[in-house]
C-alpha atoms as a PDB file:
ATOM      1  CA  UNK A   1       0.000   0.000   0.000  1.00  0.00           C
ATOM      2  CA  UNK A   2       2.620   2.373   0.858  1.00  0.00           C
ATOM      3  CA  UNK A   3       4.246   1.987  -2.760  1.00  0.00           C
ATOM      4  CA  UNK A   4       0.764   2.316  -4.635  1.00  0.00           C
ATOM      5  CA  UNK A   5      -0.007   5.428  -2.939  1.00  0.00           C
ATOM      6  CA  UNK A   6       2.521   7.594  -3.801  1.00  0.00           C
ATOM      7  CA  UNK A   7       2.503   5.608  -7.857  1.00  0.00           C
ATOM      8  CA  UNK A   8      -1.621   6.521  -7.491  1.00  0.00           C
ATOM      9  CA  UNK A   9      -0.560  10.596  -6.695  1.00  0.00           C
ATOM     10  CA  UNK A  10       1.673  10.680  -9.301  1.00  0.00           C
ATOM     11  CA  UNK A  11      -0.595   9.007 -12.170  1.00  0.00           C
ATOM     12  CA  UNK A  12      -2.944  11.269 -10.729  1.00  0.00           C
ATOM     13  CA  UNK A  13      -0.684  14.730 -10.876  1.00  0.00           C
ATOM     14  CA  UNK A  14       0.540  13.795 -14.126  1.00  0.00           C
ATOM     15  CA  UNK A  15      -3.443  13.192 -15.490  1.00  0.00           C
ATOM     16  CA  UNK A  16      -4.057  16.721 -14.317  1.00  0.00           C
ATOM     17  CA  UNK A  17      -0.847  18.012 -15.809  1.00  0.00           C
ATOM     18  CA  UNK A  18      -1.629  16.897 -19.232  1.00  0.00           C
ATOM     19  CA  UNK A  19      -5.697  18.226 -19.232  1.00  0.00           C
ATOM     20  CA  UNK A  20      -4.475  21.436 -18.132  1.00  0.00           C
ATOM     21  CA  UNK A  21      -2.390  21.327 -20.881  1.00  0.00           C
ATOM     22  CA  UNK A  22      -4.630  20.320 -23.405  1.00  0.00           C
ATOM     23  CA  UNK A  23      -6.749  23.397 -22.273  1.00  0.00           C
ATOM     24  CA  UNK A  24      -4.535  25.894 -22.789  1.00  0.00           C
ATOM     25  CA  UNK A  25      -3.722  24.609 -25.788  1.00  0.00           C
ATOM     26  CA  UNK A  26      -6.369  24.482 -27.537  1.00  0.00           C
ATOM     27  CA  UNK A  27      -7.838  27.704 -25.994  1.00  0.00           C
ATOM     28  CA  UNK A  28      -4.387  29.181 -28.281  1.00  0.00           C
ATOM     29  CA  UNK A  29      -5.328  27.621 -31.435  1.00  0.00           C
ATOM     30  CA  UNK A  30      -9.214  29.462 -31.060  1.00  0.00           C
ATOM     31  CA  UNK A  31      -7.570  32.684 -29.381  1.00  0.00           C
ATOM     32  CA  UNK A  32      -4.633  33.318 -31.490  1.00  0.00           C
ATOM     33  CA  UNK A  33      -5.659  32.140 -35.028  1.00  0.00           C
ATOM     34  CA  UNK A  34      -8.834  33.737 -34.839  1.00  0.00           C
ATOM     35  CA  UNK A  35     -10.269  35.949 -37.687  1.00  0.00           C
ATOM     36  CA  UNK A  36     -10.055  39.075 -36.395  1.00  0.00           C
ATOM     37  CA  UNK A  37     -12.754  40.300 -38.957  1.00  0.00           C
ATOM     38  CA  UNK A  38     -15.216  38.389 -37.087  1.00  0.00           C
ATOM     39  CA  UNK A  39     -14.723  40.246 -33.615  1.00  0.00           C
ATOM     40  CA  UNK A  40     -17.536  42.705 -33.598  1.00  0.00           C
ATOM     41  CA  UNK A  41     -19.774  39.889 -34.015  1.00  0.00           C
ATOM     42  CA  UNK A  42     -18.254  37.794 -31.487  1.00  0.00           C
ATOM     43  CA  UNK A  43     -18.285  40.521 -28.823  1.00  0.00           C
ATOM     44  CA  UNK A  44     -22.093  40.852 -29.808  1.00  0.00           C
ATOM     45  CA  UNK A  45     -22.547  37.351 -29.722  1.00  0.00           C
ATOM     46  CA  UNK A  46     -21.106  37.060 -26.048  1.00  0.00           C
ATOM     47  CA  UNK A  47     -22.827  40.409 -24.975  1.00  0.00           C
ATOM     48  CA  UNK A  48     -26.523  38.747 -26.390  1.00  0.00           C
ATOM     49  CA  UNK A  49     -26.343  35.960 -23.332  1.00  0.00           C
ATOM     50  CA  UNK A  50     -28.245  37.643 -20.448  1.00  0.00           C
ATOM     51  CA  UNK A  51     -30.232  40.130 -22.640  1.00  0.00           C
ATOM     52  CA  UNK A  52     -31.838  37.349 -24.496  1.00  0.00           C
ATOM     53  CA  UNK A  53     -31.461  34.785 -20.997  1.00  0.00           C
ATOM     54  CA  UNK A  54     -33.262  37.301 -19.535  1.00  0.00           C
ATOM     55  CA  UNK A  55     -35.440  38.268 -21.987  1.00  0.00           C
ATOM     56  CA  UNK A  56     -36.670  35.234 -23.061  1.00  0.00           C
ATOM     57  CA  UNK A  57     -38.998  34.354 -19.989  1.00  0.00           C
ATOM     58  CA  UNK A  58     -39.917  37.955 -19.731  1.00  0.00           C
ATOM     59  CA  UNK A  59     -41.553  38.160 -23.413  1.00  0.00           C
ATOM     60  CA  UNK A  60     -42.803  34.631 -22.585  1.00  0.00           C
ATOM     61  CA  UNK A  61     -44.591  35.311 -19.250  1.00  0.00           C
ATOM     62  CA  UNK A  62     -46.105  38.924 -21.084  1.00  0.00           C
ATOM     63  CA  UNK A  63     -47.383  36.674 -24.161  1.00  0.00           C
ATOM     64  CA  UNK A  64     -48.959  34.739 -21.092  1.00  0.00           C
ATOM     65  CA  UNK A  65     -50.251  37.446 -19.795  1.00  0.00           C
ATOM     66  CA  UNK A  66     -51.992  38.816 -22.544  1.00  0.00           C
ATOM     67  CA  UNK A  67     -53.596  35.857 -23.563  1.00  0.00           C
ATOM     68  CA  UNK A  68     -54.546  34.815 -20.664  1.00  0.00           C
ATOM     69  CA  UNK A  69     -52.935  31.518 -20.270  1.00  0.00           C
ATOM     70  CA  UNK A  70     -51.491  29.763 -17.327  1.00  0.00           C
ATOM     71  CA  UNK A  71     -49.681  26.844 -19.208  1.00  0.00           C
ATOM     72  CA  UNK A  72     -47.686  29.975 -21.352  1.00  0.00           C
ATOM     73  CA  UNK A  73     -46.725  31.551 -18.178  1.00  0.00           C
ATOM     74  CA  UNK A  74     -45.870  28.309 -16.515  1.00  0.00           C
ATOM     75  CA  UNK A  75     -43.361  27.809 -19.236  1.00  0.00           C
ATOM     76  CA  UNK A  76     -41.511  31.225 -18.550  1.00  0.00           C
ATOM     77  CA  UNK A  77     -41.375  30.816 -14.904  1.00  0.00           C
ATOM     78  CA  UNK A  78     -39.772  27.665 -15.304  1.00  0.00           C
ATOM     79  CA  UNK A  79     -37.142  28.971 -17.787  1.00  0.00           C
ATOM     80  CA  UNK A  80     -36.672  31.926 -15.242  1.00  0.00           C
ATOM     81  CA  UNK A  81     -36.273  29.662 -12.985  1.00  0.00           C
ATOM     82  CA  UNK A  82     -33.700  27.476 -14.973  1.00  0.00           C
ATOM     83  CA  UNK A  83     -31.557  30.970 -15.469  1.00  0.00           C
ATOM     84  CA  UNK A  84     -31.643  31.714 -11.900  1.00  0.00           C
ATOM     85  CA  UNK A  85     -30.139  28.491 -10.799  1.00  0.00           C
ATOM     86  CA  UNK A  86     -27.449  28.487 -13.678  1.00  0.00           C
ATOM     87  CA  UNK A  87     -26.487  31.853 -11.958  1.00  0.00           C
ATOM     88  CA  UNK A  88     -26.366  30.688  -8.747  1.00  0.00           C
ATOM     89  CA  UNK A  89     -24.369  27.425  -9.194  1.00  0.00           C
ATOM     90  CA  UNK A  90     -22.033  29.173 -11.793  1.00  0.00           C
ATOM     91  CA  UNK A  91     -21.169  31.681  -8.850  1.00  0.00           C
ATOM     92  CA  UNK A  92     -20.951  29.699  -6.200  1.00  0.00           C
ATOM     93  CA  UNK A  93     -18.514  27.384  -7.955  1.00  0.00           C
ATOM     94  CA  UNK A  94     -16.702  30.454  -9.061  1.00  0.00           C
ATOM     95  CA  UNK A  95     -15.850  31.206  -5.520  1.00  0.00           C
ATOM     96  CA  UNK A  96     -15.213  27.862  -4.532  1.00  0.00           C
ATOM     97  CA  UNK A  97     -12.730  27.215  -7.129  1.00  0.00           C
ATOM     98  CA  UNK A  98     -11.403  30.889  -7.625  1.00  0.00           C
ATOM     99  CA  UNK A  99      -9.330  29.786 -11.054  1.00  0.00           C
ATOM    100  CA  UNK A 100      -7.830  33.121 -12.362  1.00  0.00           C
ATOM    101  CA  UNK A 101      -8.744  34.015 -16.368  1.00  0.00           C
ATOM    102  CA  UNK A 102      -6.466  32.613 -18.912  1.00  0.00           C
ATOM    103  CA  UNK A 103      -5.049  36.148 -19.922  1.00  0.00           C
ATOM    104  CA  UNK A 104      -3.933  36.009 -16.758  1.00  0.00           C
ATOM    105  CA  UNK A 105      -1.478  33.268 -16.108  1.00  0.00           C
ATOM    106  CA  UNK A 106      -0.872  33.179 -20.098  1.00  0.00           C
ATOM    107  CA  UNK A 107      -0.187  36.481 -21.376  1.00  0.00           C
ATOM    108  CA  UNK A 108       0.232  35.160 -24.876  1.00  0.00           C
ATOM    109  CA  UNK A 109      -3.306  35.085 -24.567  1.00  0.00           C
ATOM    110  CA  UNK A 110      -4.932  38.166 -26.321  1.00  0.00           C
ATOM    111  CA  UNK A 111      -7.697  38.626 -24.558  1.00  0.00           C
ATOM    112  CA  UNK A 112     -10.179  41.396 -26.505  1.00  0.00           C
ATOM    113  CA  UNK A 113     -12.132  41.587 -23.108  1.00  0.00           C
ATOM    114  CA  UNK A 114     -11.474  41.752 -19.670  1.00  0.00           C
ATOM    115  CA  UNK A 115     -13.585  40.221 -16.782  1.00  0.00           C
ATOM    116  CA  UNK A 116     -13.351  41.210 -12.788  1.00  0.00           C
ATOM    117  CA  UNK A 117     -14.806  37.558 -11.716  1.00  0.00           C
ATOM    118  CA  UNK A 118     -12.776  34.207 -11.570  1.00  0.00           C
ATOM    119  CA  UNK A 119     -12.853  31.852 -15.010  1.00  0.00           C
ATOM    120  CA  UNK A 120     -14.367  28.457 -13.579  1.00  0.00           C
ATOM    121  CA  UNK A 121     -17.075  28.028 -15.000  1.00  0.00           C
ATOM    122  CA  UNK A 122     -18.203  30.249 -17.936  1.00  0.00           C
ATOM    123  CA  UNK A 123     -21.581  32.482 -16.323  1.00  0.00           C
ATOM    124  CA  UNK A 124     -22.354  33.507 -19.960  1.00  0.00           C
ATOM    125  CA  UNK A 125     -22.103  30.108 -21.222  1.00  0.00           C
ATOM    126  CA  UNK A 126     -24.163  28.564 -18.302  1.00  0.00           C
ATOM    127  CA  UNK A 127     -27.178  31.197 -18.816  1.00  0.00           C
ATOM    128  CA  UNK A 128     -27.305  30.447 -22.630  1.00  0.00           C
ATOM    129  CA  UNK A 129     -27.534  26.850 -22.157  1.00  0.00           C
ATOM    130  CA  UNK A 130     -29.942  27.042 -19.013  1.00  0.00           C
ATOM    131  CA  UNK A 131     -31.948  29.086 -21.358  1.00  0.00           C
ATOM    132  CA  UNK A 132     -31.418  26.784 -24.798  1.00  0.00           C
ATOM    133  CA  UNK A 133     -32.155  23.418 -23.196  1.00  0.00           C
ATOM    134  CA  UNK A 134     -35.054  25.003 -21.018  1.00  0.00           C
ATOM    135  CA  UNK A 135     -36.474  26.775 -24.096  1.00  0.00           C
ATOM    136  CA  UNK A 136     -36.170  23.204 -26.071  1.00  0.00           C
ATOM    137  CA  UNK A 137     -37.977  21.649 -22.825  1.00  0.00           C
ATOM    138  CA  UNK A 138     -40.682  24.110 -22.871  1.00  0.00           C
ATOM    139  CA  UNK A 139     -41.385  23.741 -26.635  1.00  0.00           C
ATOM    140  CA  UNK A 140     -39.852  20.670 -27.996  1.00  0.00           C
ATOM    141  CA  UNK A 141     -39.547  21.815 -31.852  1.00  0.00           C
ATOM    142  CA  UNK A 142     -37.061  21.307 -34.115  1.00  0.00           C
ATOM    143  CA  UNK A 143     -37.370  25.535 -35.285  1.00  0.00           C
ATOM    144  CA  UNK A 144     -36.729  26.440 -31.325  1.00  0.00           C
ATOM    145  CA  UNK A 145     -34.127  23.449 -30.627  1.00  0.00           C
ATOM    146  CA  UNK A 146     -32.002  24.301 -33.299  1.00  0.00           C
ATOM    147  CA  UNK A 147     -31.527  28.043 -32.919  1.00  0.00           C
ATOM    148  CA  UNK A 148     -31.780  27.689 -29.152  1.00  0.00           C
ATOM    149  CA  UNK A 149     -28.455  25.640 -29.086  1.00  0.00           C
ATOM    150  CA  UNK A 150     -26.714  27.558 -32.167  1.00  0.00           C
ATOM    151  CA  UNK A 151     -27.123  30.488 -30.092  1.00  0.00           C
ATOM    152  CA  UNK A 152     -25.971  28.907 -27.007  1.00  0.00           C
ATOM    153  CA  UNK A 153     -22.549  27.080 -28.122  1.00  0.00           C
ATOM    154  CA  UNK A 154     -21.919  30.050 -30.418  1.00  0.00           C
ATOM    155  CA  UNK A 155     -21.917  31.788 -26.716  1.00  0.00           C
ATOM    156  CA  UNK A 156     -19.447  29.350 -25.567  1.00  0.00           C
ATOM    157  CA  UNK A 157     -17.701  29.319 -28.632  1.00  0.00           C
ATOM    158  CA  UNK A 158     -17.132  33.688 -28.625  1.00  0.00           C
ATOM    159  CA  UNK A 159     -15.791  32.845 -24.537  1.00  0.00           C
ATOM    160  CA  UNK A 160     -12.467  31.072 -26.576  1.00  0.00           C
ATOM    161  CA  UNK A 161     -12.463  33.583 -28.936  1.00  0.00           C
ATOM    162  CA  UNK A 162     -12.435  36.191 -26.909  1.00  0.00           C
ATOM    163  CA  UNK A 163      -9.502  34.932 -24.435  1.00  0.00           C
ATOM    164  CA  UNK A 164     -11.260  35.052 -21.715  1.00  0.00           C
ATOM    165  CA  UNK A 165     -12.368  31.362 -20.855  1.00  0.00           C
ATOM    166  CA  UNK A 166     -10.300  28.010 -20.829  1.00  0.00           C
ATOM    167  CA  UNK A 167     -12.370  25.487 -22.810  1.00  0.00           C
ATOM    168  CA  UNK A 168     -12.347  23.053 -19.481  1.00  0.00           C
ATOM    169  CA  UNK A 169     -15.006  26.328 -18.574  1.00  0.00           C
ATOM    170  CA  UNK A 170     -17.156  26.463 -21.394  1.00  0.00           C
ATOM    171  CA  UNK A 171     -17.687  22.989 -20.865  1.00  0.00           C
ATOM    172  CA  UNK A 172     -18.405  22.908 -17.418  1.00  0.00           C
ATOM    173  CA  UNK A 173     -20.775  26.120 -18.047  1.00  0.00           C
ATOM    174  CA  UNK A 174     -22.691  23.675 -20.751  1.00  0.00           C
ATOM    175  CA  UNK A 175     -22.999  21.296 -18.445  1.00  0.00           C
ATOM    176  CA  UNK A 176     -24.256  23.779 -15.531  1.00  0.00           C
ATOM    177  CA  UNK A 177     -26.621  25.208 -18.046  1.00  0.00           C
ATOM    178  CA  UNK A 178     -28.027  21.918 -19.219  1.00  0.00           C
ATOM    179  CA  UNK A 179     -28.611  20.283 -15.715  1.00  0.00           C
ATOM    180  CA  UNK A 180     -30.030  23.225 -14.190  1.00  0.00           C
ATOM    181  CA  UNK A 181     -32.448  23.510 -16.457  1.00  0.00           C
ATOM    182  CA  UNK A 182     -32.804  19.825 -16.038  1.00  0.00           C
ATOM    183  CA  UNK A 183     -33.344  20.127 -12.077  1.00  0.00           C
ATOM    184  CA  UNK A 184     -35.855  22.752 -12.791  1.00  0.00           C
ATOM    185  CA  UNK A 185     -37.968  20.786 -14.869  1.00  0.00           C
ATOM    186  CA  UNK A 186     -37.783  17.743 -12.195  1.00  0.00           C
ATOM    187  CA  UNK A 187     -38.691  19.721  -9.112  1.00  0.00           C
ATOM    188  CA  UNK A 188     -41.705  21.353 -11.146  1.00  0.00           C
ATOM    189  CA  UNK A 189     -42.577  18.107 -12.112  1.00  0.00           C
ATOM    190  CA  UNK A 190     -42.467  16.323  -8.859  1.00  0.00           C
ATOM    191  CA  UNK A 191     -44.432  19.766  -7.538  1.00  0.00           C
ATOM    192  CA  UNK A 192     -46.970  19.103  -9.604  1.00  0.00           C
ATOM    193  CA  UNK A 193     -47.129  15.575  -9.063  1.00  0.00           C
ATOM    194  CA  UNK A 194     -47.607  16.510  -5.333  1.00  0.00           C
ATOM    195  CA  UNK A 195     -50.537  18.822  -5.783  1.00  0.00           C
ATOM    196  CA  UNK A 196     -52.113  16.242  -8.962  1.00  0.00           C
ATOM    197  CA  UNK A 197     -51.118  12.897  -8.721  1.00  0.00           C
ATOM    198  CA  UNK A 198     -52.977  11.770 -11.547  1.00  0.00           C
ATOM    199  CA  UNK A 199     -51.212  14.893 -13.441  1.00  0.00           C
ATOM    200  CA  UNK A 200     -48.498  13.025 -15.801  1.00  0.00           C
ATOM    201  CA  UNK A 201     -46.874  16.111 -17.692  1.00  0.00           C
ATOM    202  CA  UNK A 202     -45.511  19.194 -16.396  1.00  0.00           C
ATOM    203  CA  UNK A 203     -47.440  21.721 -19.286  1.00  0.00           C
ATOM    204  CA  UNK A 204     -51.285  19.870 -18.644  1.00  0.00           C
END
């Protein structure tokens, strides 16, 4: 035991070695061969991720509103809701993890943007893909799946681009994104089941 311990530590050191080094790596082929013709539209495309994660469930709930119906405003509260808890994970782990920005411990990096909060994991990448995959839950068609996720990895995508993300982030903000939209739509589910047993989906 004492000779697989310190063989196990090493395997493992060396693992983490090598990922870290395939992140930075390929965050240099994205960062420094970019087209820099393309920027504008990458800053924009970054910038759209909380207007349009915010104002998606907004315009929903209003359409709900007018129209008067509860299973359109159930819909936006739930992709509200799916936002919210991206947030709140993707800061929390932000804190607990405090990694510093690429540009910042690679200044090869050229970084177009600069960010005040720590890099693990990407916030604007977790709120687009809290609101794609909640969107896609909400109303499972093809002509809102499609965009939804287009939108939401070229979020992710414009996060390399930029310099301001390792791609281990964008991931891990996909992956927040995704399953907190996920846990939204469980809880609501096993809400409803509470107060209508007999009710089998969340939208009836």
């Amino acid at each position: 035991m004492s000779r697989i311990l310190p063989l196990f530590a090493f395997f493992f050191c060396f693992s983490i070695s090598n990922a870290q080094n395939s992140d930075i790596d390929l965050l240099k082929k994205i960062n420094l061969n970019r087209n820099t013709d393309i920027e504008s539209t990458m800053i924009g495309i970054t910038n759209s991720a909380m207007p349009v994660s915010i104002g998606a469930p907004v315009i929903i709930y209003a359409v709900g509103l007018i129209e008067k119906d509860s299973i359109t405003k159930k819909k936006a509260i739930f992709i509200g809701e799916s936002l919210a808890a991206s947030v709140f994970i993707s800061l929390a782990l932000k804190n607990i993890t405090k990694r510093d920005r690429p540009y910042e411990t690679y200044p090869e990096i050229d970084n177009v943007e600069e960010e005040s909060s720590y890099s693990f994991p990407s916030a604007h990448t977790s709120s687009a893909f809290a609101t794609a995959t909640s969107l896609s839950m909400a109303y499972p068609k093809w002509y809102v799946i499609a965009p939804s996720f287009l939108w939401a990895g070229a979020v992710g995508y414009s996060r390399l681009y930029l310099g301001v993300h390792y791609p281990t982030d964008v991931l891990a903000g996909a992956i927040v994104g995704s399953g907190s939209a996920f846990l939204c739509y469980k809880l609501n589910k096993w809400i409803n089941k509470k107060r209508a047993p007999h009710q089998k989906k969340l939208w009836e």
